[in-house]
PDB file of N, CA and C in Angstrom:
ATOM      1  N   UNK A   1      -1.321 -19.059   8.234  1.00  0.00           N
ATOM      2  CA  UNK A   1      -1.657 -17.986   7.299  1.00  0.00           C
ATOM      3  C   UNK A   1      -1.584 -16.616   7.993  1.00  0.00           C
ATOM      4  N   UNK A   2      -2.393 -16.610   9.547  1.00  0.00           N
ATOM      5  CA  UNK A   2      -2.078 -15.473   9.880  1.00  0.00           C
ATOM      6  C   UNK A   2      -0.354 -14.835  10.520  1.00  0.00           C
ATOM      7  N   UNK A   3       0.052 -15.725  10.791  1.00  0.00           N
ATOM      8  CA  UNK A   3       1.443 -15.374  11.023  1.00  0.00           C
ATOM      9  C   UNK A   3       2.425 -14.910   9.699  1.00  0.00           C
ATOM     10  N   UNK A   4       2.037 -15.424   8.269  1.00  0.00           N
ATOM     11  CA  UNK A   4       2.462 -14.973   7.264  1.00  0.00           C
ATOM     12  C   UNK A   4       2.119 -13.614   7.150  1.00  0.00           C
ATOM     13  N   UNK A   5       0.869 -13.130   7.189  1.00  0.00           N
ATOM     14  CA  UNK A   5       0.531 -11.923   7.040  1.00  0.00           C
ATOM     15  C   UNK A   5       0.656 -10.804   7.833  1.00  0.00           C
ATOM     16  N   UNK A   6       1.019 -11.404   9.102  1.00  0.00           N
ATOM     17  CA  UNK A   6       1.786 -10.105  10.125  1.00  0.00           C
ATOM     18  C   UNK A   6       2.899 -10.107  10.009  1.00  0.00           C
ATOM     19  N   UNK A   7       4.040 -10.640   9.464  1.00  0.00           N
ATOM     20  CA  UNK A   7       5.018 -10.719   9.012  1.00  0.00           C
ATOM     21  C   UNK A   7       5.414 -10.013   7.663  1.00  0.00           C
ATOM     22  N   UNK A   8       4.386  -9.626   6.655  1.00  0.00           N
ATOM     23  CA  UNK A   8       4.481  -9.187   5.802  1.00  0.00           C
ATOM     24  C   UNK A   8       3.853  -7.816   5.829  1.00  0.00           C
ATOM     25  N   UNK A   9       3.001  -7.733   6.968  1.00  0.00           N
ATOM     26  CA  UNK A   9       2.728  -6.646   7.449  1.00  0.00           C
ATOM     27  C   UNK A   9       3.660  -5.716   7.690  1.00  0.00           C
ATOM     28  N   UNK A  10       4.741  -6.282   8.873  1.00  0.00           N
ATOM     29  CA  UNK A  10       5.650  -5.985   9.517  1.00  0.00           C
ATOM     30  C   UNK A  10       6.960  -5.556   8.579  1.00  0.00           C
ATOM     31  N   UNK A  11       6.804  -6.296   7.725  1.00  0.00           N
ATOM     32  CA  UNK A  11       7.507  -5.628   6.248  1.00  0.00           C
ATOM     33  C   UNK A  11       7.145  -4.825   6.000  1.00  0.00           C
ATOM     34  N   UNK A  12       6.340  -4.508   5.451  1.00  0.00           N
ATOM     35  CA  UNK A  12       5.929  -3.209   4.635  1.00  0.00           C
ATOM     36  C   UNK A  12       6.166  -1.820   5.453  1.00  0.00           C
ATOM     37  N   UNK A  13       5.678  -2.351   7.182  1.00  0.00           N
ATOM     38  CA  UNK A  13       5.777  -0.874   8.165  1.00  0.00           C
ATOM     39  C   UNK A  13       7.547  -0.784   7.818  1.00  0.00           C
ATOM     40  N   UNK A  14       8.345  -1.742   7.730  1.00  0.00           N
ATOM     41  CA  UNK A  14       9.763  -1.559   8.030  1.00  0.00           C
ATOM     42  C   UNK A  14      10.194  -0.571   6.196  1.00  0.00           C
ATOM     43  N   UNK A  15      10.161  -1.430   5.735  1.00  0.00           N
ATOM     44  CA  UNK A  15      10.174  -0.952   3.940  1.00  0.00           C
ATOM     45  C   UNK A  15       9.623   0.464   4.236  1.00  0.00           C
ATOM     46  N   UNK A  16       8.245   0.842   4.535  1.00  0.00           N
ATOM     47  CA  UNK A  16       8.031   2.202   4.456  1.00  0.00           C
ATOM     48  C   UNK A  16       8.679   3.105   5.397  1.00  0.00           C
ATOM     49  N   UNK A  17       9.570   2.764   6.635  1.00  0.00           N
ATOM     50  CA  UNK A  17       9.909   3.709   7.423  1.00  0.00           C
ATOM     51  C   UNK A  17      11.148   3.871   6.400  1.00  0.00           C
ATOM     52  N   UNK A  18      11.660   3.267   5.950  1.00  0.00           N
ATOM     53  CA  UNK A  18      13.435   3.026   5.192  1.00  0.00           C
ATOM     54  C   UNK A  18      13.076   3.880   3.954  1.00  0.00           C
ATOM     55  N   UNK A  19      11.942   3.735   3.347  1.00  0.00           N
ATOM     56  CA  UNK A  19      11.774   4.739   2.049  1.00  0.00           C
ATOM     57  C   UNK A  19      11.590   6.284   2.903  1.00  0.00           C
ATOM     58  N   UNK A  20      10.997   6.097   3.525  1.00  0.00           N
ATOM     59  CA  UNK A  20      10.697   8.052   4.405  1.00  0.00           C
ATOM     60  C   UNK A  20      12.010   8.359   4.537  1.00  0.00           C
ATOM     61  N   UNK A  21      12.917   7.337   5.326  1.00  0.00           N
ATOM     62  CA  UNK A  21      14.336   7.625   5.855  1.00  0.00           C
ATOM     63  C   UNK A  21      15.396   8.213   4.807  1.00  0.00           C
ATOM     64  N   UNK A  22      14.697   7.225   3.525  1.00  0.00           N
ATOM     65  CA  UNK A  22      15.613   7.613   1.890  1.00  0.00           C
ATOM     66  C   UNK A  22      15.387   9.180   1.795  1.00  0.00           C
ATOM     67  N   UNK A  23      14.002   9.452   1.496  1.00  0.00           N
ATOM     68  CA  UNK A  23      13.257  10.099   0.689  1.00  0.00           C
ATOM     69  C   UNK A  23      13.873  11.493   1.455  1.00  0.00           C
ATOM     70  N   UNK A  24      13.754  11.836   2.569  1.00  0.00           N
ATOM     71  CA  UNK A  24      13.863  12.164   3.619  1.00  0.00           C
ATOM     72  C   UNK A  24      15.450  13.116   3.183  1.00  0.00           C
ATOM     73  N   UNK A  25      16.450  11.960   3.323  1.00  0.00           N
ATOM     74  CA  UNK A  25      18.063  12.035   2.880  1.00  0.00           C
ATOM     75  C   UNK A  25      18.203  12.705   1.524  1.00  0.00           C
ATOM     76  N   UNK A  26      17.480  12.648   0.370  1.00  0.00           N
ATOM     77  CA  UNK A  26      17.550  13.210  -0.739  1.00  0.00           C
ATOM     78  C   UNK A  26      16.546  14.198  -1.053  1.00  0.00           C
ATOM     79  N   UNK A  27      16.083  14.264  -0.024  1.00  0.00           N
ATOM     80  CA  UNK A  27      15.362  15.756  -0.287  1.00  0.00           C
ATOM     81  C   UNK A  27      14.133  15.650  -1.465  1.00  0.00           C
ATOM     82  N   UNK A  28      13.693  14.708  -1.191  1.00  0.00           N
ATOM     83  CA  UNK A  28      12.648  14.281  -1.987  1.00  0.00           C
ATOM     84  C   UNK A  28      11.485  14.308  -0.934  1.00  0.00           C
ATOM     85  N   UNK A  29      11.134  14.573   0.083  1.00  0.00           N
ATOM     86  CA  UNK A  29      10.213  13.909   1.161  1.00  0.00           C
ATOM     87  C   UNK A  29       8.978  15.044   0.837  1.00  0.00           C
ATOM     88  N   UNK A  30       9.139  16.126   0.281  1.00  0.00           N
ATOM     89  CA  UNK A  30       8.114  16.996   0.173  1.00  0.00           C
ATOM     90  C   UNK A  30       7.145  16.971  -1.059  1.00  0.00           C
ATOM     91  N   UNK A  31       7.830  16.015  -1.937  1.00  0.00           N
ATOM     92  CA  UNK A  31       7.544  15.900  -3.468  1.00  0.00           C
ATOM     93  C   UNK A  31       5.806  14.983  -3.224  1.00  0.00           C
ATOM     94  N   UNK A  32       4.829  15.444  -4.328  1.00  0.00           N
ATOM     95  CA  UNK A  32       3.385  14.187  -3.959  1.00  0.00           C
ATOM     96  C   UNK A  32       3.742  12.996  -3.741  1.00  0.00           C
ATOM     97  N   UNK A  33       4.689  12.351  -4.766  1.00  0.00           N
ATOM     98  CA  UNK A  33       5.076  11.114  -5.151  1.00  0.00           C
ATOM     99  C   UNK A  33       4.928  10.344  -3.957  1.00  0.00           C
ATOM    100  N   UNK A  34       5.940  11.017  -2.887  1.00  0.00           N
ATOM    101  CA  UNK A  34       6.442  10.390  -1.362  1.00  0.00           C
ATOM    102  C   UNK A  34       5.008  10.477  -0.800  1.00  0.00           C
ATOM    103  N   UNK A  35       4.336  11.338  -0.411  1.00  0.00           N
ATOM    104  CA  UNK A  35       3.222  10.678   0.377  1.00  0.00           C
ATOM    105  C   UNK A  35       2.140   9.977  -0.670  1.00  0.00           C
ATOM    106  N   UNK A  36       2.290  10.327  -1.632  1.00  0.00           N
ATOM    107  CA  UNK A  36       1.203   8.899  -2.667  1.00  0.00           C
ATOM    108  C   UNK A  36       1.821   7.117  -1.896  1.00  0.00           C
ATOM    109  N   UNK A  37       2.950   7.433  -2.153  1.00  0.00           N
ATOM    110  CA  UNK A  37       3.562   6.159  -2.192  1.00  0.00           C
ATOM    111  C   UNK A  37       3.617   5.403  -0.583  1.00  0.00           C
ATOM    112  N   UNK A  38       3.687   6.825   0.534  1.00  0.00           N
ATOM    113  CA  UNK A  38       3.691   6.200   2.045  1.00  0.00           C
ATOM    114  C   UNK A  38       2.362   5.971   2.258  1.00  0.00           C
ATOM    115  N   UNK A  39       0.994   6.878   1.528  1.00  0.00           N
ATOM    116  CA  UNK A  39       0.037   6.802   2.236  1.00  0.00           C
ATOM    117  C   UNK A  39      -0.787   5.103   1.765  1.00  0.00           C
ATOM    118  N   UNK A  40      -0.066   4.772   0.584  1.00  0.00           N
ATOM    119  CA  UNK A  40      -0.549   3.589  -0.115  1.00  0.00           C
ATOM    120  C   UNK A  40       0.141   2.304   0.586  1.00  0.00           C
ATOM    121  N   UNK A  41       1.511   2.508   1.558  1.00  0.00           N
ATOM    122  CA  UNK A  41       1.619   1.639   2.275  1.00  0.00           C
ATOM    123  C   UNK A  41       1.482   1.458   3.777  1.00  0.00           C
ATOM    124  N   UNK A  42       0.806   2.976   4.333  1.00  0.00           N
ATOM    125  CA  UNK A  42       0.252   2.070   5.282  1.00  0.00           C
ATOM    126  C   UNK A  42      -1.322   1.977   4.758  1.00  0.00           C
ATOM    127  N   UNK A  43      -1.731   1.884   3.954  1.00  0.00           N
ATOM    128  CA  UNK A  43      -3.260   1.561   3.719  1.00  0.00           C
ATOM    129  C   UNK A  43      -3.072  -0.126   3.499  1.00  0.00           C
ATOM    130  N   UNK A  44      -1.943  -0.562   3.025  1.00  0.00           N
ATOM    131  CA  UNK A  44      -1.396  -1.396   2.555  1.00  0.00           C
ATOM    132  C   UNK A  44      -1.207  -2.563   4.231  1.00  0.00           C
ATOM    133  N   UNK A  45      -0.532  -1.457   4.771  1.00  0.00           N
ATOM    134  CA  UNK A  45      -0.529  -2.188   6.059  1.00  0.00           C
ATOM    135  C   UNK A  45      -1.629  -2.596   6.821  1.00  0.00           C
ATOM    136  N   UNK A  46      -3.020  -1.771   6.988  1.00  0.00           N
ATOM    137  CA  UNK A  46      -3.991  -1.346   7.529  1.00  0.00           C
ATOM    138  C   UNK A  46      -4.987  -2.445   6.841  1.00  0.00           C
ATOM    139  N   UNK A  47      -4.643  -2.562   5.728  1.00  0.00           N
ATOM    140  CA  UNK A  47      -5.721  -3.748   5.437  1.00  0.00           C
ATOM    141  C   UNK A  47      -4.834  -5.229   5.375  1.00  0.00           C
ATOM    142  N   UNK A  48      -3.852  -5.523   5.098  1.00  0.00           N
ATOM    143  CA  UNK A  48      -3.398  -6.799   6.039  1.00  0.00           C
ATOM    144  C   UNK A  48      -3.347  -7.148   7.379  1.00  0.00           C
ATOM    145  N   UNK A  49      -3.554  -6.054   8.082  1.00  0.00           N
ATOM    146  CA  UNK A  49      -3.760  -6.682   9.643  1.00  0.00           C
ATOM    147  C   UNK A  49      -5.562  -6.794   9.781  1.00  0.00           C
ATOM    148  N   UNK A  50      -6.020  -5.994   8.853  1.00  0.00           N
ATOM    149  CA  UNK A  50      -7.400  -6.544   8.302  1.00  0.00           C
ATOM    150  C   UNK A  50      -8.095  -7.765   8.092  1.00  0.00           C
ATOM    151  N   UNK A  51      -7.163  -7.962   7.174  1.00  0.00           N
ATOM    152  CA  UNK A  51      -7.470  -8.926   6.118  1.00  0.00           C
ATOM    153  C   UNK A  51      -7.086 -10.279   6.781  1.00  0.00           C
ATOM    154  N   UNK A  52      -6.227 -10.057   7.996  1.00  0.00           N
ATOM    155  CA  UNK A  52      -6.356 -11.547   8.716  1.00  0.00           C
ATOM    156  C   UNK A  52      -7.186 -12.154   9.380  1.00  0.00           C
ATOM    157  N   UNK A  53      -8.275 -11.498   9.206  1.00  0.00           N
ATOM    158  CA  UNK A  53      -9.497 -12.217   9.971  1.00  0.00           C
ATOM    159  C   UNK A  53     -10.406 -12.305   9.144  1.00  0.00           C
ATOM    160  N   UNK A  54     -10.207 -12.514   7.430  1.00  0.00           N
ATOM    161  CA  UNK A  54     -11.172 -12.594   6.946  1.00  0.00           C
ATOM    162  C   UNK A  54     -10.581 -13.931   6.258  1.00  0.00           C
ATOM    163  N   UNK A  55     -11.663 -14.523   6.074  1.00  0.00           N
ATOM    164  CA  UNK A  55     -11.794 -16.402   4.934  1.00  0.00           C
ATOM    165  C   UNK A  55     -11.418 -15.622   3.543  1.00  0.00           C
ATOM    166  N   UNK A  56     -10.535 -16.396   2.821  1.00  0.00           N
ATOM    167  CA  UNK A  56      -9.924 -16.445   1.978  1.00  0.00           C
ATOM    168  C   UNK A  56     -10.957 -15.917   0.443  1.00  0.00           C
ATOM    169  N   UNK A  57     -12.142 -16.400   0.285  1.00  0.00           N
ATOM    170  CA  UNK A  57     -12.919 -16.262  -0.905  1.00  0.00           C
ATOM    171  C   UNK A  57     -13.261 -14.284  -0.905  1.00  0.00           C
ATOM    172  N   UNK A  58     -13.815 -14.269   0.483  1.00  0.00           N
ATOM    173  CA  UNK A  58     -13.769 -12.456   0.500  1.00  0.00           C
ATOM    174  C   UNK A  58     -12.660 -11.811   0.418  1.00  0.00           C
ATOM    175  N   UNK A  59     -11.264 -11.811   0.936  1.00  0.00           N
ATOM    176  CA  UNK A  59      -9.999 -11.725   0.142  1.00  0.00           C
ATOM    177  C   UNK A  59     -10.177 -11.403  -0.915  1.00  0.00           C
ATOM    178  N   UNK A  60     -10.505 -12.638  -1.835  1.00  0.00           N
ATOM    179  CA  UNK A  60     -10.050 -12.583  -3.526  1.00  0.00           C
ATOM    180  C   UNK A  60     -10.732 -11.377  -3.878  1.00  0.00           C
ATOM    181  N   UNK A  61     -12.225 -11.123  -3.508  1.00  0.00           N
ATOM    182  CA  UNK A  61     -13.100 -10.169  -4.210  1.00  0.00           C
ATOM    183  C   UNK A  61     -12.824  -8.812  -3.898  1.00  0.00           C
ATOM    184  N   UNK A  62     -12.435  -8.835  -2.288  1.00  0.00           N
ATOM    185  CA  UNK A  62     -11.731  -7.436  -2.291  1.00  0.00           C
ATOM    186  C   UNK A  62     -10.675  -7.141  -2.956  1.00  0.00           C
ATOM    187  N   UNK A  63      -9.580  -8.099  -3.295  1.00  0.00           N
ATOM    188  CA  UNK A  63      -8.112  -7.709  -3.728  1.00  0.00           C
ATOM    189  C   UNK A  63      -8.973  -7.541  -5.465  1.00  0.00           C
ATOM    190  N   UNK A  64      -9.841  -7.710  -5.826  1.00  0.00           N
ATOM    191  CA  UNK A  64      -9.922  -7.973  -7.654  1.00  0.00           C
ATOM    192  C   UNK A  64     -10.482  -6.182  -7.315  1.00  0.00           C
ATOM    193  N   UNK A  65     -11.599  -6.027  -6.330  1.00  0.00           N
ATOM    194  CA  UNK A  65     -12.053  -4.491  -6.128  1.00  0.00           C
ATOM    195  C   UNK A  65     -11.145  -3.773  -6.215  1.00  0.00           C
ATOM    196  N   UNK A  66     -10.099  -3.708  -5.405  1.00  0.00           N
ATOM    197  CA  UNK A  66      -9.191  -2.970  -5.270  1.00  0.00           C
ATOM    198  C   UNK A  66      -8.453  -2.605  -6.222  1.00  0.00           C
ATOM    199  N   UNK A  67      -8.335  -4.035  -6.897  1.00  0.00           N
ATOM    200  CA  UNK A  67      -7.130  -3.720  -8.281  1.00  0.00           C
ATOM    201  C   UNK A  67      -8.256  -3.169  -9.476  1.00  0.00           C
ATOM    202  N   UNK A  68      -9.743  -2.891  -9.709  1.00  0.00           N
ATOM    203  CA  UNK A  68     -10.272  -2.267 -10.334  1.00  0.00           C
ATOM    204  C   UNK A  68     -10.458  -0.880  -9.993  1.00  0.00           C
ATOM    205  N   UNK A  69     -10.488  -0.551  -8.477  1.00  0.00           N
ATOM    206  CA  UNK A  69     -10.129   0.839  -8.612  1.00  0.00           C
ATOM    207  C   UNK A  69      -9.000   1.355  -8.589  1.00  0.00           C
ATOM    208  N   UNK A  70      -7.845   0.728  -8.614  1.00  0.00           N
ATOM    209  CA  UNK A  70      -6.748   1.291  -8.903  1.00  0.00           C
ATOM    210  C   UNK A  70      -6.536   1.521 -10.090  1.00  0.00           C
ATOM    211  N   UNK A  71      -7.030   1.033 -11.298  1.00  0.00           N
ATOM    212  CA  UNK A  71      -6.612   0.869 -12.327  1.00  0.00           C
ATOM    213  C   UNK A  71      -7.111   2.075 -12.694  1.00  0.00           C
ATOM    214  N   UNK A  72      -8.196   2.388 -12.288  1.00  0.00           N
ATOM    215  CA  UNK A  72      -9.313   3.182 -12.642  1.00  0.00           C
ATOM    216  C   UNK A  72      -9.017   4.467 -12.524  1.00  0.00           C
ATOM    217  N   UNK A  73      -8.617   4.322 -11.623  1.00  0.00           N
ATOM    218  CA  UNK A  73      -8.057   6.154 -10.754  1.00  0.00           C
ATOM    219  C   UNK A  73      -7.028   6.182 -10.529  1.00  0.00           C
ATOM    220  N   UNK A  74      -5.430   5.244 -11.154  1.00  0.00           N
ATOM    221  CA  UNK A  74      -4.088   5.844 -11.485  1.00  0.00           C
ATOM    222  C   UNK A  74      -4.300   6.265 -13.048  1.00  0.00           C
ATOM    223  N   UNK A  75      -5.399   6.167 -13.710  1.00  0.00           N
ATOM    224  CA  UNK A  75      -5.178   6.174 -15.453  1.00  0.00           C
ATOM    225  C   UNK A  75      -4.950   7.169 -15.720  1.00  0.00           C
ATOM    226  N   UNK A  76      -3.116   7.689 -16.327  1.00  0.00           N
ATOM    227  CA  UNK A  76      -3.105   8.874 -16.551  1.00  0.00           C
ATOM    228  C   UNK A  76      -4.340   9.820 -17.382  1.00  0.00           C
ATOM    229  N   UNK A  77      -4.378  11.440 -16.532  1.00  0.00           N
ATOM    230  CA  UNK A  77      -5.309  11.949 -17.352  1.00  0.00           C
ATOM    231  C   UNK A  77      -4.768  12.554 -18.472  1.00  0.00           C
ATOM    232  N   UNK A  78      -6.059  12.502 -19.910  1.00  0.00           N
ATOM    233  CA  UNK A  78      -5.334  12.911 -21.156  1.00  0.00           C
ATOM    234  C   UNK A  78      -5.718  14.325 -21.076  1.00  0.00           C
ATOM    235  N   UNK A  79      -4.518  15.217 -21.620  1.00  0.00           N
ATOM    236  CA  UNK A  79      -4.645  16.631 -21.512  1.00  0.00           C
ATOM    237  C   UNK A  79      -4.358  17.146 -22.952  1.00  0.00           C
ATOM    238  N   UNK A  80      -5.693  17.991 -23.334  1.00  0.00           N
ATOM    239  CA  UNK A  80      -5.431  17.867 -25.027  1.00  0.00           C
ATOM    240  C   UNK A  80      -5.245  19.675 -25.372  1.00  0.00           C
TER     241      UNK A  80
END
């Protein structure tokens, strides 16, 4: 299990250097979007090399936390 998850770790650092490298090339690198999106994968990274030392049941409850505050605080705001 833990070798899966440093491996997928190791993905994501690679995936996010290749999107900077894109983003970077098209002149997009200054836009929020790009650091919303880098700073969410290494947080992304930062808690899978985390998350390998934790038993599987605390996992679930953090990943359900997580996906409740995400939901919570990407909800576009309504502007009337």
């Amino acid at each position: 299990m833990n070798e899966l998850i440093s491996q997928i770790s190791s993905t994501i650092f690679h995936l996010s250097l290749i999107l900077a490298i894109i983003m970077i090339m098209i002149g997009k690198a200054g836009t929020p979007l790009f650091g919303k999106v880098l700073v969410i994968l290494i947080i992304v990274n930062i808690a899978l090399n985390f998350v390998g030392s934790l038993p599987p049941e605390q996992l679930i409850i953090i990943a359900i936390i997580c996906a409740l505050f995400l939901i919570f605080k990407l909800k576009p705001k309504r502007r009337y």
